[in-house]
Protein backbone atom coordinates (compact mmCIF):
# COMPACT_ATOMS: atom_id res chain seq x y z
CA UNK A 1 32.22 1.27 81.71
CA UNK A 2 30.75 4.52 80.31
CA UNK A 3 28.11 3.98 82.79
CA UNK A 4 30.48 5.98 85.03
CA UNK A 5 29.00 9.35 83.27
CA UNK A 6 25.93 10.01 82.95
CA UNK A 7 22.50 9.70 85.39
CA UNK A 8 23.48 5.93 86.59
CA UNK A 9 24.17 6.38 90.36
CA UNK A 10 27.24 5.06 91.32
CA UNK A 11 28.59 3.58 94.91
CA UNK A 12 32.28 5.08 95.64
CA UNK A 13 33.39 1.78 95.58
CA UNK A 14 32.23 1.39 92.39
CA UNK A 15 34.13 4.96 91.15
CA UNK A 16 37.15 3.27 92.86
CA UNK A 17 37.16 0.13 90.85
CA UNK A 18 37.25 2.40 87.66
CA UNK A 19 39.29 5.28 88.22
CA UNK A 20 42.15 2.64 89.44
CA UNK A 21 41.36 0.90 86.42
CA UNK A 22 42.93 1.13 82.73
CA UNK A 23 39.56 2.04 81.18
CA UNK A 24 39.31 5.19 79.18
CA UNK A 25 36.46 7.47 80.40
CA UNK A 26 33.58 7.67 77.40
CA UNK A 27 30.69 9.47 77.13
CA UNK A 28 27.35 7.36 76.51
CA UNK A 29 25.14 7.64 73.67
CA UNK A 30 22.52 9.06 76.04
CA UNK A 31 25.04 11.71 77.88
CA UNK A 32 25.76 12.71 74.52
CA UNK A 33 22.10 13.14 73.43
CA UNK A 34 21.50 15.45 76.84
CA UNK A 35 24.45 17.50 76.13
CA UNK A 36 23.64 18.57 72.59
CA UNK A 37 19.90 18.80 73.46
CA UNK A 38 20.49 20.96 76.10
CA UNK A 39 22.79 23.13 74.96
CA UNK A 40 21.15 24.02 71.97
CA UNK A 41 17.49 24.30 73.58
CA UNK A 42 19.65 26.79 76.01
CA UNK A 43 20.97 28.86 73.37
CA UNK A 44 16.88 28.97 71.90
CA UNK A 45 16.00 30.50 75.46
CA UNK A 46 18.58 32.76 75.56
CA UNK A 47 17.49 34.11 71.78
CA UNK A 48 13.75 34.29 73.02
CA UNK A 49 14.80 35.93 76.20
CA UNK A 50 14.96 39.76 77.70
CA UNK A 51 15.56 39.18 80.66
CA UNK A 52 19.22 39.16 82.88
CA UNK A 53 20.59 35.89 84.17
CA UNK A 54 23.22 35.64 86.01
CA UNK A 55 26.43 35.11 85.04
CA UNK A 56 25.27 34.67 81.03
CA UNK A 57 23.95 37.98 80.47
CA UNK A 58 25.56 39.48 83.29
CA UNK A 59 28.42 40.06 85.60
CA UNK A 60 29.74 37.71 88.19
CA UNK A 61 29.24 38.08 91.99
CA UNK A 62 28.83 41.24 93.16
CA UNK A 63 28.92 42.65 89.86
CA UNK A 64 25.46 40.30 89.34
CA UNK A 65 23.52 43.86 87.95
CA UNK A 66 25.75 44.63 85.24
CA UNK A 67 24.57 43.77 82.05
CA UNK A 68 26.75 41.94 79.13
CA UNK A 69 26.04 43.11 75.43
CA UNK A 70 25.15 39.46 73.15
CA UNK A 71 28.64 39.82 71.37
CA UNK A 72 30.34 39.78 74.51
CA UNK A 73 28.56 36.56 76.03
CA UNK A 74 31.95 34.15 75.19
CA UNK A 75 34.26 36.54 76.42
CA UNK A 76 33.25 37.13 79.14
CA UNK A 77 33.20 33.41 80.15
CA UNK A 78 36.89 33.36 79.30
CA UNK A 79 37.60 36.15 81.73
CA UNK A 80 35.42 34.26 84.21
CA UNK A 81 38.33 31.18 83.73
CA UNK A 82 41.45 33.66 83.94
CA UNK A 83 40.03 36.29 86.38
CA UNK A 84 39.41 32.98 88.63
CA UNK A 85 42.58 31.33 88.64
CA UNK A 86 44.26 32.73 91.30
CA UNK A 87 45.26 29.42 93.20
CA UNK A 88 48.18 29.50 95.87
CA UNK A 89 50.50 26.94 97.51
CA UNK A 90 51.60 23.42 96.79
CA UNK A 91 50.33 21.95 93.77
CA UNK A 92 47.70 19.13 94.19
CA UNK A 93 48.77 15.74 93.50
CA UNK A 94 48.16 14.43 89.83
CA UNK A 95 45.47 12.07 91.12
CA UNK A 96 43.40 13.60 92.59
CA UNK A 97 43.24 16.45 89.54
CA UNK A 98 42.47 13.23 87.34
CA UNK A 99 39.56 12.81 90.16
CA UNK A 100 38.49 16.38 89.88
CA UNK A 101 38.20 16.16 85.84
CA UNK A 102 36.26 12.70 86.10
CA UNK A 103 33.95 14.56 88.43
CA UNK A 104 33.62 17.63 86.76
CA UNK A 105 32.90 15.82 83.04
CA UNK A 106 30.49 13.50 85.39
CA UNK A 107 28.39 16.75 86.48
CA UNK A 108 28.32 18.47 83.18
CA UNK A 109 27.22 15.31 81.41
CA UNK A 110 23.74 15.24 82.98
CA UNK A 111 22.90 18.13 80.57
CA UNK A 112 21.38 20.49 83.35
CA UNK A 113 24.71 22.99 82.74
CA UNK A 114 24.53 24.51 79.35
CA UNK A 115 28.44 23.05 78.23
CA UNK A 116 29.14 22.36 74.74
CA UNK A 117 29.80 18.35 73.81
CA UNK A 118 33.52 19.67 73.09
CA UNK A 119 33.72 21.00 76.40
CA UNK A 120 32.90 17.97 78.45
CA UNK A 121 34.72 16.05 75.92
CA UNK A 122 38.29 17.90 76.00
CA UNK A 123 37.83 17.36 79.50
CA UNK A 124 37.62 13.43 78.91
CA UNK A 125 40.28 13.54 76.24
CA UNK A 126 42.65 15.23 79.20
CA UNK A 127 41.79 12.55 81.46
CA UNK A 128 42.59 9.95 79.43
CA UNK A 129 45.63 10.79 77.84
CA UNK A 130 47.25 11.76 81.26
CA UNK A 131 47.13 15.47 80.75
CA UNK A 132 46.82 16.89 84.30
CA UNK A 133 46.20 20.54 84.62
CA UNK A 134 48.14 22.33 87.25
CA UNK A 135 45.99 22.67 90.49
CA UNK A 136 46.77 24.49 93.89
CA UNK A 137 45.97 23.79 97.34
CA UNK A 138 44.48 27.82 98.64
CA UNK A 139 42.09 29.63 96.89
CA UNK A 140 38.86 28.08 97.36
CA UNK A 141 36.43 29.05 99.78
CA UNK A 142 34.36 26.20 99.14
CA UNK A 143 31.37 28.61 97.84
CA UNK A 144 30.51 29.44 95.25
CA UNK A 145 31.46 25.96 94.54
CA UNK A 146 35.82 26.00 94.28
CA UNK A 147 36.59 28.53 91.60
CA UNK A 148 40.00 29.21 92.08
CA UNK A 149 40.77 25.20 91.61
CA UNK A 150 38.34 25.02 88.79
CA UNK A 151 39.54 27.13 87.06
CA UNK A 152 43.39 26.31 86.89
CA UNK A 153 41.68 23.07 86.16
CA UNK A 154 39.83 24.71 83.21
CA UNK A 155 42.60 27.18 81.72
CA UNK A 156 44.41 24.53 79.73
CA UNK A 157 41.52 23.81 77.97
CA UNK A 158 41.31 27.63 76.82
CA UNK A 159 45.14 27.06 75.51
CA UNK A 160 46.75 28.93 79.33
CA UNK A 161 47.89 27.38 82.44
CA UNK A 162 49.88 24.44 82.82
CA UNK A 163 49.57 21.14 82.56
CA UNK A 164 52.04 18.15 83.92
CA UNK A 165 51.66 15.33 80.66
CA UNK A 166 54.22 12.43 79.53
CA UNK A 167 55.96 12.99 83.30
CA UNK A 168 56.82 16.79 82.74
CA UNK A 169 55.12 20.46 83.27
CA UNK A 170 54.32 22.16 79.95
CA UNK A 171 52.31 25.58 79.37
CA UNK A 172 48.52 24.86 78.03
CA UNK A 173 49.12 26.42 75.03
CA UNK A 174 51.53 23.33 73.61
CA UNK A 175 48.77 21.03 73.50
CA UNK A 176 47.72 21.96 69.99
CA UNK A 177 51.10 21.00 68.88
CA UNK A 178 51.68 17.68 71.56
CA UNK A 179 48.04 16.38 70.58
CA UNK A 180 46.06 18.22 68.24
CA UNK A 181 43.79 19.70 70.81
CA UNK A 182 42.77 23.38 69.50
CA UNK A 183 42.22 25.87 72.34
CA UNK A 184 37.95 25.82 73.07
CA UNK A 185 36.16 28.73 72.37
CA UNK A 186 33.47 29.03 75.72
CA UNK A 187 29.94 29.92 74.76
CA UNK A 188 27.38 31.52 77.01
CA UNK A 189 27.25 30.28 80.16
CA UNK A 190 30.19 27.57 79.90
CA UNK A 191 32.55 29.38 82.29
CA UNK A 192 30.10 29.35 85.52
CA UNK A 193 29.15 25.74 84.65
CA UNK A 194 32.73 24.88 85.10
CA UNK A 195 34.21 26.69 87.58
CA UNK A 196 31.43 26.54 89.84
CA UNK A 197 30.70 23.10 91.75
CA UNK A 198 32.00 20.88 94.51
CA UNK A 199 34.93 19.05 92.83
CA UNK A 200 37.96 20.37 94.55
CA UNK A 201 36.44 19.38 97.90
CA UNK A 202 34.11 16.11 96.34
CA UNK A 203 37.89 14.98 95.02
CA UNK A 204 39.48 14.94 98.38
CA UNK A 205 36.66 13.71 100.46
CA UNK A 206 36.07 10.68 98.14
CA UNK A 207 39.77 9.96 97.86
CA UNK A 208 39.81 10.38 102.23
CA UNK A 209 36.89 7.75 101.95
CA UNK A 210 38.67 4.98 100.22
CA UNK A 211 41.99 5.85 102.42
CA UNK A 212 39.90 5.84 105.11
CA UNK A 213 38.61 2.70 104.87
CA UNK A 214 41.55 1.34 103.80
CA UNK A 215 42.85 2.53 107.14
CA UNK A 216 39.82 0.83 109.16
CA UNK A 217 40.54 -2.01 108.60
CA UNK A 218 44.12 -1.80 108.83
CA UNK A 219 43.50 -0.34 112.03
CA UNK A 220 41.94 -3.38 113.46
CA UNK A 221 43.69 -5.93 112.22
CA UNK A 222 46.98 -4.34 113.85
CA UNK A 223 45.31 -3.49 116.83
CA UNK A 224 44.01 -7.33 117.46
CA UNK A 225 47.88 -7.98 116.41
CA UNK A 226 49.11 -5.42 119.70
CA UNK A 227 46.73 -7.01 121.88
CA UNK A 228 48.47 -10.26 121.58
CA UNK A 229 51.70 -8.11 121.89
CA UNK A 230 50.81 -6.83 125.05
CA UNK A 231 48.85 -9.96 126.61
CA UNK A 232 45.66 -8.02 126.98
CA UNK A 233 42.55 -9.96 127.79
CA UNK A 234 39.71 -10.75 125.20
CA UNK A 235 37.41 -10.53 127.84
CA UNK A 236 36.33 -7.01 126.59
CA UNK A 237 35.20 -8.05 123.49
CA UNK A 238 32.56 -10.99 124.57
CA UNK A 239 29.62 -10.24 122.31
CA UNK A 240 27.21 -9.84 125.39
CA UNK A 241 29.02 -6.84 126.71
CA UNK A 242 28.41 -5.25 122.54
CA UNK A 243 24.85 -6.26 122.02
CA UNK A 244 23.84 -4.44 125.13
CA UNK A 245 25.14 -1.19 124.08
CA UNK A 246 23.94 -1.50 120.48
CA UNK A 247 26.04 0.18 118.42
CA UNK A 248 26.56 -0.98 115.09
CA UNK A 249 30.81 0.00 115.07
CA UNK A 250 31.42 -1.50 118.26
CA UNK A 251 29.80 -4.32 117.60
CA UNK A 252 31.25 -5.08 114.25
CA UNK A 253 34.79 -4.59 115.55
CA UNK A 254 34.47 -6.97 119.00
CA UNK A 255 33.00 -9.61 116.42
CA UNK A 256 36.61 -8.64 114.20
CA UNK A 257 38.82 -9.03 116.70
CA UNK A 258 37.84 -11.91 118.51
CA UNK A 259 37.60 -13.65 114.99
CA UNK A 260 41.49 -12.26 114.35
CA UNK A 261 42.12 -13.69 117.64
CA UNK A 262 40.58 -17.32 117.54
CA UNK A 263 43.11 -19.85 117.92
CA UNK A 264 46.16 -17.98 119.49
CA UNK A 265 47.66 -19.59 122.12
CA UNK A 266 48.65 -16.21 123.71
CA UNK A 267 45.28 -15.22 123.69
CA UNK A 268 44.21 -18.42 126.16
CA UNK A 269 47.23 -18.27 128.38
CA UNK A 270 46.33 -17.39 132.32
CA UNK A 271 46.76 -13.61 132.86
CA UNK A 272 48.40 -11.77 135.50
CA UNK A 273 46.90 -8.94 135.85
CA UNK A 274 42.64 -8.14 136.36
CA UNK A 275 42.14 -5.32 133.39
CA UNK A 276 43.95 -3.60 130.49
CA UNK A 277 44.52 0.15 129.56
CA UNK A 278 41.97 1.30 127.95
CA UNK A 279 43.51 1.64 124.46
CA UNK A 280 43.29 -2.19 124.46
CA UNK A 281 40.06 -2.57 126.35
CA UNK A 282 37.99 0.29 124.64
CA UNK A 283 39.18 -0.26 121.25
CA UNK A 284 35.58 -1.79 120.21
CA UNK A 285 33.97 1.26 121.61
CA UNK A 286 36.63 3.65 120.34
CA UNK A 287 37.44 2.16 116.52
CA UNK A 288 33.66 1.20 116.58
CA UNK A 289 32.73 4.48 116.58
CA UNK A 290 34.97 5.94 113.57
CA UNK A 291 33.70 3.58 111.46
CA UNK A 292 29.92 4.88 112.47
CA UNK A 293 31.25 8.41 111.34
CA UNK A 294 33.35 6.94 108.03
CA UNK A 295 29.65 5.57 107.22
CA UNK A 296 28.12 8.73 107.77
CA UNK A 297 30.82 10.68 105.68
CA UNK A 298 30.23 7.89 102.86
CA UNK A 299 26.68 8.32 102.46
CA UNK A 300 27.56 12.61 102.47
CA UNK A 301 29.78 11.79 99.37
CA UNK A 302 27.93 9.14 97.72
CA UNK A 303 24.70 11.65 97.57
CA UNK A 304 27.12 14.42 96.16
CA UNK A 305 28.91 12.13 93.64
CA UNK A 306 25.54 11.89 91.65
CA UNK A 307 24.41 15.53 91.97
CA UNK A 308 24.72 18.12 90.11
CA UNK A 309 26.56 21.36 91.65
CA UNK A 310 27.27 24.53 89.53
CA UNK A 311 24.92 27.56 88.69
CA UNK A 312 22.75 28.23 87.56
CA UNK A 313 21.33 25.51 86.42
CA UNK A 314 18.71 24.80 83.50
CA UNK A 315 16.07 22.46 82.91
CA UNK A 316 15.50 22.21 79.76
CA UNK A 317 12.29 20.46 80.21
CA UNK A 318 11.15 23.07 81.65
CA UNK A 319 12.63 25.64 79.83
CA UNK A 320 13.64 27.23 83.02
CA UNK A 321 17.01 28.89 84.33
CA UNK A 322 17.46 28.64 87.88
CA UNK A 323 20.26 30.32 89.99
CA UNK A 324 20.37 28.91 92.96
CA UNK A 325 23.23 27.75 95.63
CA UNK A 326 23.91 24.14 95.11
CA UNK A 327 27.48 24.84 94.65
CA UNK A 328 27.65 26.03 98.60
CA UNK A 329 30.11 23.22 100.23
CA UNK A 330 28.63 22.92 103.74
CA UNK A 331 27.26 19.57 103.57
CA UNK A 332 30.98 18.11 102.27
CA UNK A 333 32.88 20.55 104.55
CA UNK A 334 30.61 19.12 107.90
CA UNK A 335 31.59 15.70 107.07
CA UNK A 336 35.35 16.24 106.45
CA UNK A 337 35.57 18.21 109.51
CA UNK A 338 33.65 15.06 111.32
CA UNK A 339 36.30 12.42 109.62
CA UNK A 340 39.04 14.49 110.46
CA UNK A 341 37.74 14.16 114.34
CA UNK A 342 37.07 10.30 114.25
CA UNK A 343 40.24 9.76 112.19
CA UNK A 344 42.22 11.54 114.52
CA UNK A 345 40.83 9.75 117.48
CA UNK A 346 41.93 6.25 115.31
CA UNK A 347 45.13 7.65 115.57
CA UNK A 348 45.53 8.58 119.31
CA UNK A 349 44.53 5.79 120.65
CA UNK A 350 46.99 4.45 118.31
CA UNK A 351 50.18 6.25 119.89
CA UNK A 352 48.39 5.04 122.91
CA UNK A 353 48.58 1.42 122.28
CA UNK A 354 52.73 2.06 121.09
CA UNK A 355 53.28 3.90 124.27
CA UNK A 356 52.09 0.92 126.67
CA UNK A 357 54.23 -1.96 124.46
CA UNK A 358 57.41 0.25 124.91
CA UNK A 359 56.70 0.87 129.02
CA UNK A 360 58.29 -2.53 130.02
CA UNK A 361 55.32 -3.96 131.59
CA UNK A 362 53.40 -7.25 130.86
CA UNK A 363 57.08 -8.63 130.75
CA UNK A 364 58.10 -6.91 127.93
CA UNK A 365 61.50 -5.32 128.40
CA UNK A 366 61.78 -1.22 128.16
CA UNK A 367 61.62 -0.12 124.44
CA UNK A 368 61.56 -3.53 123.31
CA UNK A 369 65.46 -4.28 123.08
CA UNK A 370 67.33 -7.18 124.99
CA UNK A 371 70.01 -4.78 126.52
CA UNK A 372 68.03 -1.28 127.11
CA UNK A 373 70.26 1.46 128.33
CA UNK A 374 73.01 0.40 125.65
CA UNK A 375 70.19 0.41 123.04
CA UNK A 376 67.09 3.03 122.89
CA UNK A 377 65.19 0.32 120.94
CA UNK A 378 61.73 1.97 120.13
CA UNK A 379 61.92 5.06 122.49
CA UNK A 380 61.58 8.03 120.10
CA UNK A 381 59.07 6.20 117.58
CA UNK A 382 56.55 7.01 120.19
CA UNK A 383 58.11 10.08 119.81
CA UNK A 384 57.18 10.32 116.83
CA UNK A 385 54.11 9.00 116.76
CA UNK A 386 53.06 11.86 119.56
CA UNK A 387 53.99 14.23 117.23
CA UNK A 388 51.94 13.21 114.89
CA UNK A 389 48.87 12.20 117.02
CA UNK A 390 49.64 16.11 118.38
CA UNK A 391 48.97 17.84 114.79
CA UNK A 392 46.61 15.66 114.47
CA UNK A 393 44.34 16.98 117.29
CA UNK A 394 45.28 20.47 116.01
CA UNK A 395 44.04 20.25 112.56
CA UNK A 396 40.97 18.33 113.82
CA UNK A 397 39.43 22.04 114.60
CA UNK A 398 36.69 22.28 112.31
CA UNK A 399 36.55 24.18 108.92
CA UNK A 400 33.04 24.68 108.58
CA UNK A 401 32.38 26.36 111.28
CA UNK A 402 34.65 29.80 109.87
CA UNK A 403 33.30 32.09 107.42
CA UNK A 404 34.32 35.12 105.74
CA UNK A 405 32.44 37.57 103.80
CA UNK A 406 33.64 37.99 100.47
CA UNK A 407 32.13 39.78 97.01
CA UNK A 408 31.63 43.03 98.41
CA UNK A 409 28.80 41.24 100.51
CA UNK A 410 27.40 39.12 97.67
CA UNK A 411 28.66 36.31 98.86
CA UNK A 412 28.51 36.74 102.52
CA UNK A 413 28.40 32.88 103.89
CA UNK A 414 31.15 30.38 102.54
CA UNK A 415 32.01 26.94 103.59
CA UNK A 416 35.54 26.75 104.06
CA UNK A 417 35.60 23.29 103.07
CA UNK A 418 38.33 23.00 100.74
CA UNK A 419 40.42 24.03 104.03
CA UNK A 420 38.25 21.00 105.50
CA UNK A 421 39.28 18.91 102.19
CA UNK A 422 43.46 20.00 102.59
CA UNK A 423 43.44 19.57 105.98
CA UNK A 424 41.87 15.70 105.69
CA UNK A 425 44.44 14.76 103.51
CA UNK A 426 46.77 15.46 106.11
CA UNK A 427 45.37 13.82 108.74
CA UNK A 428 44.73 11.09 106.66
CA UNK A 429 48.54 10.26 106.10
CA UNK A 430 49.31 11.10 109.36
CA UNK A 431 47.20 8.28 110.62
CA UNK A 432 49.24 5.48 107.88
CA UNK A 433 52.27 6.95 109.68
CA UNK A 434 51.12 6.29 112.59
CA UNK A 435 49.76 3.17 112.16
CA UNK A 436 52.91 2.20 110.54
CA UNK A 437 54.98 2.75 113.10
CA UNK A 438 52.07 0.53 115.74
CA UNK A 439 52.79 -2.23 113.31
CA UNK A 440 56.25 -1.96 113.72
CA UNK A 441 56.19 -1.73 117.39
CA UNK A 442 53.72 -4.77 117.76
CA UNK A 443 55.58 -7.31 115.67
CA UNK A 444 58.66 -6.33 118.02
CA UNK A 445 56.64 -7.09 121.31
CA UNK A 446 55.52 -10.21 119.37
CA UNK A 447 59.01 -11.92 119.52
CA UNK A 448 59.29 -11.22 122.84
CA UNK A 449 56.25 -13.55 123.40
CA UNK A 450 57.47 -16.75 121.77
CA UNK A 451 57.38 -19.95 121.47
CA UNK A 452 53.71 -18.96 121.88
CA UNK A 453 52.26 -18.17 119.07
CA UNK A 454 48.85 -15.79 117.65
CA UNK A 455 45.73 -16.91 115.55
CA UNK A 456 46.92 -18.01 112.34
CA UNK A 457 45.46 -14.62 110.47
CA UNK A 458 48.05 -12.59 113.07
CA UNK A 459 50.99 -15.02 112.31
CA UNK A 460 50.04 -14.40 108.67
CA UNK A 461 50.57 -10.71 109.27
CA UNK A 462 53.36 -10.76 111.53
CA UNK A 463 55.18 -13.13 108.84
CA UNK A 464 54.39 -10.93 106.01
CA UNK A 465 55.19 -8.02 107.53
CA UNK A 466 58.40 -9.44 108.88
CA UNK A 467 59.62 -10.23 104.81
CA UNK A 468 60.11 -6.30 104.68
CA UNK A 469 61.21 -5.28 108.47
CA UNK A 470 63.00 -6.81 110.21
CA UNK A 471 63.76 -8.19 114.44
CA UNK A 472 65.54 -5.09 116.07
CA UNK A 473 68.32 -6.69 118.02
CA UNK A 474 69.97 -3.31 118.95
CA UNK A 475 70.13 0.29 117.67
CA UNK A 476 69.44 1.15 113.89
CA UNK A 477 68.49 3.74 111.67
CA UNK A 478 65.08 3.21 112.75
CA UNK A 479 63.20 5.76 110.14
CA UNK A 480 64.24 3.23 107.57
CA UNK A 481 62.14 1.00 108.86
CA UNK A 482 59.33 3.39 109.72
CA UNK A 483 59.42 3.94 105.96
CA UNK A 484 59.53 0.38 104.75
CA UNK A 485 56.67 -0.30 107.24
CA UNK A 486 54.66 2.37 105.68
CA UNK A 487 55.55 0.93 102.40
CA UNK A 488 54.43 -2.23 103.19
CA UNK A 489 51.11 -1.47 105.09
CA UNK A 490 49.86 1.28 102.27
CA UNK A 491 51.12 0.72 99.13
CA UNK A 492 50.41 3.15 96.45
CA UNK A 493 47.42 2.70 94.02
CA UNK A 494 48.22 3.20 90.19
């Protein structure tokens, strides 16, 4: 699939299907071609011209007006790298640096960037024989483009850093002797076009898209599973009451749910009481309108995942040099901060739903154990769940909207978003917990309903989900099962 570089657009679905693949990454004939072309039709400009650009023939930031002598041009690109890599914190996991150095080769192949073939091609060789430069979380203010990431992501490739390859760490300069890959010497210009872009934060907001949706559906399908569990009426989600309010989410999740639902003799049984909380009765209006928002975000990352974002930039059809700010992170950093909102709201009303099954009402016992009192059955996994739901709320405050001036002044407006990006990832997994531990809950009110039974889809579930956790008849070690749950529910993508 070499399609997957070059000036193809691609869906993120379609960037899922091959990054979870086997398939080695390749460069096309064409990216090839526009790699070569440009970089040699660059290095004719630069011969022809007297005048300073920035960051080839000149200093970086707010050093912009100092001028670099001809002989320094590649050095100065390799201070750029190790003058940049001052990352902090935990290290990033190994996936998502595989995403950053798809995404990075992806941008440099369209030949707008001035890189070497070597260059974009050592970062293809690292990608496909599982050599993952050592990444950290802080650093980036998510303009100009993430160049504290990018460049730990870039120092191997210059023979420093570290790497994690063949399941331990290793310094950057054993790579010669592990697989024959000489240390690249950067020409003009090759240091900006890879440290700055949107790849730290276009990593972690396409990886928070497929999660998310992942966690979508999830969402409903468990949530159609707890209203069962608690006996709620399907009255709420009669088309007639969706198609008058006309939103697209809401309407696609009443038609969900009432086609999980068809066929369960719970469902259908005479109820006792006239209305439902409305974590049961608003969940159309309430999961309907995250997965407005995950489209929105989609679109944000599908447009960046075919763009190109460092600087400056050349068009060699042109023969033009323009610096520019496409590297600035507010469109990505907006979106996270909006995904973080909606996906925390999928995960309150969540806690919501595991609160009312544990209350002891709709003839469910207290905390869903025969003998409460004795037993504390499913008390503190609310608890839990809270918790969660809590931090949740608290890292929900937007990124974007923070900025601080940095570069002497130079660059006085940043994005924040790789805080947006980190801070996603959290609340991502903090939503599988919690939706985990729903699951969990809902399959224990379940039993308490029989002989009746779901739809067949929810007695599919239920039975599946029942092969890995089991009935609580009185106290256990209930994390275990939290974590099997979780297991279960989200397994891991290789």
């Amino acid at each position: 699939m070499t399609e997957i570089l070059g000036a193809a657009d691609l869906s993120l679905m379609e960037l899922h299907e091959f990054f979870y693949s086997k398939n080695k990454l390749e460069l096309s004939a064409s990216s090839e071609h526009r790699i070569v072309d440009s970089r040699a039709s660059l290095e004719k400009y630069l011969k022809q011209s007297k005048t300073p650009i920035y960051g080839i023939n000149t200093g970086f930031g707010a050093l912009h007006s100092t001028s670099i002598s001809a002989e320094n041009l590649g050095q100065l690109q390799k201070n750029l790298v190790m003058s940049h890599a001052c990352g902090t914190g935990d290290e990033i996991d190994t996936d998502l640096v595989r995403l950053m150095l798809l995404l990075k080769a992806r941008g440099l192949s369209y030949g707008h960037s001035g890189a070497q073939l070597i260059t974009v091609q050592r970062l293809l060789d690292f990608y496909n024989l599982g050599i993952t430069p050592v990444v950290y979380e802080m650093g980036s203010l998510g303009a100009s483009g993430d160049l504290a990431p990018l460049a730990h992501l870039s120092l191997p490739m210059l023979g420093m850093g570290d790497v994690h390859v063949r399941g331990v760490r290793a310094k950057g300069s054993e790579l010669e002797s592990l697989y024959r890959l000489k240390p690249i010497e950067l020409k003009s210009k090759e240091g900006l076009a890879l440290l700055n872009g949107t790849q730290f934060m276009l990593g972690h907001g396409i990886w928070a898209c497929w999660k998310s949706e992942e966690l979508f559906q999830k969402a409903n399908r468990i949530a159609a599973l707890s209203i069962d569990a608690f006996d709620a009426k399907l009255e709420p989600f009669h088309p007639n009451l969706h198609k008058i309010r006309k939103q697209p989410g809401q309407l696609r999740v009443a038609e969900e749910i009432s086609s999980l639902l068809e066929g369960s003799e719970i469902s259908i049984q005479p109820k006792k009481h006239i209305q439902d909380p409305y974590s049961f009765r608003c969940i159309p209006q309430v999961h309907g309108a995250v997965g407005d928002v995950l489209n929105q975000v989609q679109d944000t990352f599908t447009r960046e995942l075919n763009s190109i974002t460092d600087n400056p930039t050349y068009f060699p059809e042109d023969d033009l040099i323009l610096s520019g700010g496409n590297f600035h992170g507010e469109a990505l950093a907006m979106a996270m901060d909006f995904l973080c909102i909606a996906l925390s709201e999928l995960g309150s009303i969540s806690e919501r739903r595991i609160y009312k099954l544990i209350s002891g009402v709709h003839e469910l016992p207290p905390f869903l154990v025969a003998n409460p009192g004795l037993n504390s059955g499913f008390m503190i996994p609310q608890y839990t769940a809270a918790s969660i739901a809590s931090q949740n709320k608290q890292l929900s405050y937007p990124a974007s909207i923070d900025s601080i001036d940095s570069s002497a002044g130079q660059e006085d407006h940043v994005s924040m978003g790789a805080n947006a990006a980190t801070k996603l990832k959290r609340v991502v997994m903090n939503v599988q917990r919690i939706l985990s531990i729903e699951m969990m809950v809902a399959c224990q009110a379940l039993d308490f309903r029989r002989p009746l039974k779901s739809s067949e889809a929810i007695e599919k579930d239920y039975s599946d989900f029942r092969k890995h956790v089991p009935f609580v008849k009185e106290d256990v070690e209930l994390h275990r099962l939290m974590k099997a749950a979780e297991a279960f529910l989200f397994p891991k993508e290789s």
